[in-house]
Protein backbone atom coordinates (compact mmCIF):
# COMPACT_ATOMS: atom_id res chain seq x y z
CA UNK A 1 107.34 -15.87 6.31
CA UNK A 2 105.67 -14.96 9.07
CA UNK A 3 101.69 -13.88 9.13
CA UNK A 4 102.96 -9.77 8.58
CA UNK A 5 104.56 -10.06 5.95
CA UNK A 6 102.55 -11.99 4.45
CA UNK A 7 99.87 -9.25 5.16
CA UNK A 8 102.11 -6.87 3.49
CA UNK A 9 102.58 -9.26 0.42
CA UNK A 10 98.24 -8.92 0.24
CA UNK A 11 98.48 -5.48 0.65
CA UNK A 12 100.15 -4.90 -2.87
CA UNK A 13 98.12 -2.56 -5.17
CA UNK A 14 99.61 -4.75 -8.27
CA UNK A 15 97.85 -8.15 -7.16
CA UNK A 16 94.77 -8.82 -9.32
CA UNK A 17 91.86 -9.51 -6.84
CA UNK A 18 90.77 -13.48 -6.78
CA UNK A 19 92.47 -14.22 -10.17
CA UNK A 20 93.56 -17.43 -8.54
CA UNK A 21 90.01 -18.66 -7.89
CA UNK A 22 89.50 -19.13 -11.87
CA UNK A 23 92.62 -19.88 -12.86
CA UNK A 24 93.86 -23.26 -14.41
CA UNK A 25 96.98 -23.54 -11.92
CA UNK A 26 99.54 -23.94 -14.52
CA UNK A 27 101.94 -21.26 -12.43
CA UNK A 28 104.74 -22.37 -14.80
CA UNK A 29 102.97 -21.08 -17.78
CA UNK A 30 100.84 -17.86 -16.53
CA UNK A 31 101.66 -14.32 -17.41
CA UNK A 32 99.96 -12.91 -14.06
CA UNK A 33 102.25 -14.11 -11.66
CA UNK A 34 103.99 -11.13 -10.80
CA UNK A 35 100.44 -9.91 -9.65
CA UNK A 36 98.82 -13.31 -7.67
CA UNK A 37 98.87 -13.72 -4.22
CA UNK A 38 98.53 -17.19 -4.21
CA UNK A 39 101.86 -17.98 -6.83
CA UNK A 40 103.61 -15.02 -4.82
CA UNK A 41 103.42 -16.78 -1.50
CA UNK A 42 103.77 -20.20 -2.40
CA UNK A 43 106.95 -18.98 -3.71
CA UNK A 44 108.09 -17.36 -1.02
CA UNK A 45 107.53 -20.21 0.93
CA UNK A 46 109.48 -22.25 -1.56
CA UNK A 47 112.49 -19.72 -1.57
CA UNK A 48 112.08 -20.06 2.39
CA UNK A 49 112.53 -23.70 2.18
CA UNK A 50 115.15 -24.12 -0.56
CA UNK A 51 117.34 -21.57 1.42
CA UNK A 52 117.29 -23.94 4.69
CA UNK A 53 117.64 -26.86 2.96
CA UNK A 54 121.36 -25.49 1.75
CA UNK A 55 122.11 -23.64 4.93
CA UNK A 56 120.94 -25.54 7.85
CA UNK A 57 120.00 -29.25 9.00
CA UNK A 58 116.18 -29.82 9.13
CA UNK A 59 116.00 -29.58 13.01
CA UNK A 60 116.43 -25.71 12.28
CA UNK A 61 113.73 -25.71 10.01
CA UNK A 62 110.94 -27.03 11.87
CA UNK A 63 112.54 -24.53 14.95
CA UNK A 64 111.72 -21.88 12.77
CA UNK A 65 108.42 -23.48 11.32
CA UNK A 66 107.46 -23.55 15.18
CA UNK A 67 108.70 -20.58 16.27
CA UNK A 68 106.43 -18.84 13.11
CA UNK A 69 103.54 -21.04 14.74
CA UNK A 70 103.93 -19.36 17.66
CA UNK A 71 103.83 -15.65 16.48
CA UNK A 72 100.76 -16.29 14.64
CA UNK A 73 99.33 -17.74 18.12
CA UNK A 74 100.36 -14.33 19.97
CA UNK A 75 98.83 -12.07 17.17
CA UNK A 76 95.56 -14.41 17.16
CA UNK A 77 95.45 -14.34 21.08
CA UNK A 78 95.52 -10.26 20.57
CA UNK A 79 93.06 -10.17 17.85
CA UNK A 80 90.37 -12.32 20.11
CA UNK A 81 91.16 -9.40 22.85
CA UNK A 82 90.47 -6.96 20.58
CA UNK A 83 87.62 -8.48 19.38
CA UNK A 84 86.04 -9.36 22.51
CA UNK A 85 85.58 -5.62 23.29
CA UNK A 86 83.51 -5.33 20.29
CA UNK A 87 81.41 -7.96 21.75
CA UNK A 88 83.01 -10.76 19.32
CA UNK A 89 84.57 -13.44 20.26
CA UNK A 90 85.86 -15.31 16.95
CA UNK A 91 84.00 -18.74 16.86
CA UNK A 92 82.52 -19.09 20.44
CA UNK A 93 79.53 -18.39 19.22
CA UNK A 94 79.26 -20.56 15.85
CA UNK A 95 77.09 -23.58 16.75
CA UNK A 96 78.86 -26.66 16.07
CA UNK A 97 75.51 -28.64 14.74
CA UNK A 98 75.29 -25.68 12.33
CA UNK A 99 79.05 -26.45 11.11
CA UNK A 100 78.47 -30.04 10.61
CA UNK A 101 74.77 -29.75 9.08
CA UNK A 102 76.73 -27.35 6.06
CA UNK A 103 79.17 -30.17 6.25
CA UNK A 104 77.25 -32.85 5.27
CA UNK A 105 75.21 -30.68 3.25
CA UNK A 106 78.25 -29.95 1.32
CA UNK A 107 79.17 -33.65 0.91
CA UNK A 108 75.90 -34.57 0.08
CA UNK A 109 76.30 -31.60 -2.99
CA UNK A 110 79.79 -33.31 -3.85
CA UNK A 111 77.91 -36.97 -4.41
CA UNK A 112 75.48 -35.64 -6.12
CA UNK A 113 77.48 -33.94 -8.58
CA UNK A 114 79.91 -36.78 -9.25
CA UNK A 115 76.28 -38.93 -10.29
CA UNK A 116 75.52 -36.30 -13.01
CA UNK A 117 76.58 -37.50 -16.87
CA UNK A 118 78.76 -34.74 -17.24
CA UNK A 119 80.85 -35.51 -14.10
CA UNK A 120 80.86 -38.80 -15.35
CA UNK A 121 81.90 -38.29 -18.52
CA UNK A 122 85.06 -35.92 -17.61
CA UNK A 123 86.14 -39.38 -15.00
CA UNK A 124 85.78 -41.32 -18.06
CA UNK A 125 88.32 -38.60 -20.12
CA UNK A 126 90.46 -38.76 -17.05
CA UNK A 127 91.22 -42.72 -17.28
CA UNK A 128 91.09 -42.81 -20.73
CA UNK A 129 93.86 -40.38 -20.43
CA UNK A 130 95.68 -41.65 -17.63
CA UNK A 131 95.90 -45.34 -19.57
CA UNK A 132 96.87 -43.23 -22.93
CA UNK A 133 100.36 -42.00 -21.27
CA UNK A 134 100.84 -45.06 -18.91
CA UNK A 135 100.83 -47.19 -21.84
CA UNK A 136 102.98 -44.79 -24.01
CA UNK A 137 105.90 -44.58 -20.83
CA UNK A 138 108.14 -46.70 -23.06
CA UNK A 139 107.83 -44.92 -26.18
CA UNK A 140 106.96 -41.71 -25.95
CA UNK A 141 109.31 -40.70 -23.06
CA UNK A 142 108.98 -37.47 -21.65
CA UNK A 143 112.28 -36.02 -19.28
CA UNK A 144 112.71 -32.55 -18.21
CA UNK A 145 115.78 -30.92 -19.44
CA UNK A 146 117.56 -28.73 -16.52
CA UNK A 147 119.47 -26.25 -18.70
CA UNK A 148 116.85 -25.32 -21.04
CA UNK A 149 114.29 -25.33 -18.42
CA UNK A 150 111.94 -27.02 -20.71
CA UNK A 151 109.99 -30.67 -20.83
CA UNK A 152 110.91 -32.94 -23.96
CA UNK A 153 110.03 -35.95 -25.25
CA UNK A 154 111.46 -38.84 -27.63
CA UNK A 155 109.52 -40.86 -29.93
CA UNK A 156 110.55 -43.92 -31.36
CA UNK A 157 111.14 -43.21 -35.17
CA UNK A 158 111.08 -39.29 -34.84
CA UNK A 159 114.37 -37.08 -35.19
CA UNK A 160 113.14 -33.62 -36.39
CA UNK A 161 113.45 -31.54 -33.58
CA UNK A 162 110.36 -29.22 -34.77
CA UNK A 163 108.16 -31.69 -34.75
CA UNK A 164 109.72 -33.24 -31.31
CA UNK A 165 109.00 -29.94 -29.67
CA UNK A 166 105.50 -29.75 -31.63
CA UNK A 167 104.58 -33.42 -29.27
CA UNK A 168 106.14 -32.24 -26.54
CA UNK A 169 104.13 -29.55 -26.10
CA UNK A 170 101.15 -30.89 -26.78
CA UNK A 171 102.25 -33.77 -24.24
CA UNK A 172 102.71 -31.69 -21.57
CA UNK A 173 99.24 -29.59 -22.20
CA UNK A 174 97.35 -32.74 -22.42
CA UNK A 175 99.03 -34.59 -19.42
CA UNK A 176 98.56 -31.14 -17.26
CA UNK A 177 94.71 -30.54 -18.08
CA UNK A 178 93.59 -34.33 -17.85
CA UNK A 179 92.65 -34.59 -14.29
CA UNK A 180 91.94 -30.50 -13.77
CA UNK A 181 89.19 -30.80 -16.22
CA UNK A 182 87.44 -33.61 -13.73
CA UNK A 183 88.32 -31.45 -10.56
CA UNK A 184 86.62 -28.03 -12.09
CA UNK A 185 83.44 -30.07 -13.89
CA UNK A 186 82.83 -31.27 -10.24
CA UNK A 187 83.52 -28.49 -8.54
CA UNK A 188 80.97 -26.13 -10.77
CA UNK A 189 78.37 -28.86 -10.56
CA UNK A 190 78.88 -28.75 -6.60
CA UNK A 191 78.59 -25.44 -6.43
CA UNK A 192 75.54 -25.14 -8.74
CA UNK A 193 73.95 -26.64 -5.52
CA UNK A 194 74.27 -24.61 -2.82
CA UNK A 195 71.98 -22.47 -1.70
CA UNK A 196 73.36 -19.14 -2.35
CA UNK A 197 73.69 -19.58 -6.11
CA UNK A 198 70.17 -21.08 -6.25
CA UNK A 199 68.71 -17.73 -4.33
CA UNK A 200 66.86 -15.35 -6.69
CA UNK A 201 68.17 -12.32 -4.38
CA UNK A 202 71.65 -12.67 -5.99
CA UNK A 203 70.45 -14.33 -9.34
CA UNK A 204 72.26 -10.88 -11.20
CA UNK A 205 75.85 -11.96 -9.00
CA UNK A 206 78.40 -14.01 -11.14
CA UNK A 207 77.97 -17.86 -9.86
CA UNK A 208 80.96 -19.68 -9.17
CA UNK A 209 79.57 -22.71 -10.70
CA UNK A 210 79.93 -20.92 -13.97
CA UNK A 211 83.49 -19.41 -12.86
CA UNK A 212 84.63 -23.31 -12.59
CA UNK A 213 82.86 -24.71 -15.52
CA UNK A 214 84.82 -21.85 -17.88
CA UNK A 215 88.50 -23.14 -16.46
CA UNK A 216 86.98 -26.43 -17.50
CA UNK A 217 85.93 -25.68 -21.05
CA UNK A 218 88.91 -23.54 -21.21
CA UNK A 219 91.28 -26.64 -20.20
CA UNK A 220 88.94 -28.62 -22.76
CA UNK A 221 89.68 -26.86 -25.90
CA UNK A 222 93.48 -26.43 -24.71
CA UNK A 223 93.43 -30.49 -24.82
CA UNK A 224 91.45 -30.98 -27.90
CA UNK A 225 94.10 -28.76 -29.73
CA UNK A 226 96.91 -30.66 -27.90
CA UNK A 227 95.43 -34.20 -28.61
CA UNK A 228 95.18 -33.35 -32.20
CA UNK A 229 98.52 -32.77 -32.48
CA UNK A 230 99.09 -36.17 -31.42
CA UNK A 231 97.29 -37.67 -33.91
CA UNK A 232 98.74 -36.03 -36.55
CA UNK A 233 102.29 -37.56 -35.53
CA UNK A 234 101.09 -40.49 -33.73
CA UNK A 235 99.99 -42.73 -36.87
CA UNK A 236 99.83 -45.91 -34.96
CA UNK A 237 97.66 -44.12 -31.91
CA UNK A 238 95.66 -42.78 -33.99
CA UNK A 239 92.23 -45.02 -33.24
CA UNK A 240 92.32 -44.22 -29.17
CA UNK A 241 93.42 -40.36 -29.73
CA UNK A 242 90.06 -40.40 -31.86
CA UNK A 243 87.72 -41.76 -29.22
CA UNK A 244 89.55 -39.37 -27.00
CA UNK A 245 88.86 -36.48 -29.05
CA UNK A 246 85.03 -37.35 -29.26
CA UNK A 247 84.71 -37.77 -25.73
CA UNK A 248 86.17 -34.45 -25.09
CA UNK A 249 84.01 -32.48 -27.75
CA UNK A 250 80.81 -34.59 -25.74
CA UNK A 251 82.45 -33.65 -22.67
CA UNK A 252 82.61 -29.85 -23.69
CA UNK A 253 79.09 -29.98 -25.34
CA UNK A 254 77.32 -31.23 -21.91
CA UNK A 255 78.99 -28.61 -19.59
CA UNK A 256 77.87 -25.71 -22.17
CA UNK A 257 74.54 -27.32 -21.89
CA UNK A 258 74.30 -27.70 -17.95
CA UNK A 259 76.33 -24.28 -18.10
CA UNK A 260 74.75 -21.73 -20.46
CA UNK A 261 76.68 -18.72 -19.19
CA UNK A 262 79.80 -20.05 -18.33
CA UNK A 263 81.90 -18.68 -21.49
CA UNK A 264 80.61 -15.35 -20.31
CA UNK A 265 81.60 -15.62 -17.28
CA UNK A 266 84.26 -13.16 -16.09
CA UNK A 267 87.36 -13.94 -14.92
CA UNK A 268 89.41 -11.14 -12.66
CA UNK A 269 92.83 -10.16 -14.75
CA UNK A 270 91.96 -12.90 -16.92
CA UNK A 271 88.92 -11.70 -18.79
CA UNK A 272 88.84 -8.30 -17.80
């Protein structure tokens, strides 16, 4: 896909303006697809790809991968002309200790945040997590059936197929949202840094720090639904899956405390 059409592919009246900077990435399961820019090029890139795979070798490919490369070259060379007789010359003039002061100023934002107890406390959900299904890989298998198009699970001692599908999805909703809940907590507390948010000029704008904090909470009470499942059919799990639920509800009580207005925050197509 070459940089045209993918202009024409933003230029759709259908597409939902930034709904893909508050989203919780689960493509598979959203019901805006059909009107994200982000889902509708990564799958035309996909479709791209998957179509060369069973038609050429991978030399071909990367010709066309360069050949793309170039024509986005040729249309930047002709912007910068254009440009230039507006007096503009893309980044010639951006100064590059300004770029790498907001650089480490940024990275210094990112350290800071992952010190804070709430940042903290969502890394501690995230192992906790991770150790939950790593130890569980030999009896609560999960395999993705190609047919149905769905994810499934066995458990060792379970045959009713309701309550199979019951785990599985709460499997998969737990095992999705585990490490997104870390990623949003830290970007929201990152963002609550910068200067811009912190301005009283724009104090009446939405804050992205509260945009990111939401998808968290949002992911949070997904889990804590999905993790209570578990221990209503996991009997002999059910000690950890109860720490794990009590971190989460801490977890979820600190980030409404640091984040007062993030459940009001509002989200475009999703909220609105």
């Amino acid at each position: 896909m070459d940089f045209r059409e993918h202009l024409e592919m933003a230029k759709d009246p259908n597409n939902i303006l930034g709904i893909y900077n508050y989203c919780d990435g689960w493509c598979e399961r959203c019901t805006y697809t059909s009107r994200c820019l982000t889902y509708k090029t990564h799958a035309k890139f996909e479709e791209e790809i998957e179509q060369e795979r069973r038609e050429e070798e991978n030399k071909a490919f990367w010709d066309q991968v360069n050949d793309a490369v170039e024509d986005v070259k040729d249309m930047l060379d002709e912007k910068q002309e254009e440009d230039a007789d507006f007096g503009f010359t893309g980044f010639d003039d951006v100064d590059d200790d300004d770029v790498e002061d907001a650089m480490k100023e940024h990275e210094n934002h990112r350290k800071k945040a992952k010190e804070q107890p709430v940042s903290k406390a969502s890394s501690r959900y995230l192992h906790m997590a991770e150790n939950f299904f790593k130890r569980k890989e030999g009896t609560l298998d999960r395999f993705y059936t190609e047919g149905e198009g769905v994810h499934k699970v066995t458990v060792e001692g379970i045959t009713d197929e309701l309550t199979l599908r019951r785990i599985s999805v709460a499997v998969q909703v737990a095992f999705y949202y585990h490490f997104q809940i870390w990623v949003k907590v830290n970007r929201a507390l990152t963002s609550s840094y910068d200067d811009f948010e912190n301005d009283e000029e724009y104090a009446d704008m939405p804050k992205d720090s509260d945009g990111s904090a939401k998808v968290a909470l949002l992911g949070i009470d997904q889990s804590i639904g999905a993790w209570t499942t578990l221990y209503k059919y996991l009997e002999s799990d059910q000690k950890e899956i109860a720490e794990i639920l009590l971190l989460l509800r801490q977890l979820r009580n600190g980030i409404e405390r640091v984040f007062p207005n993030a459940r009001a925050f509002v989200r475009p197509g999703f909220d609105d």
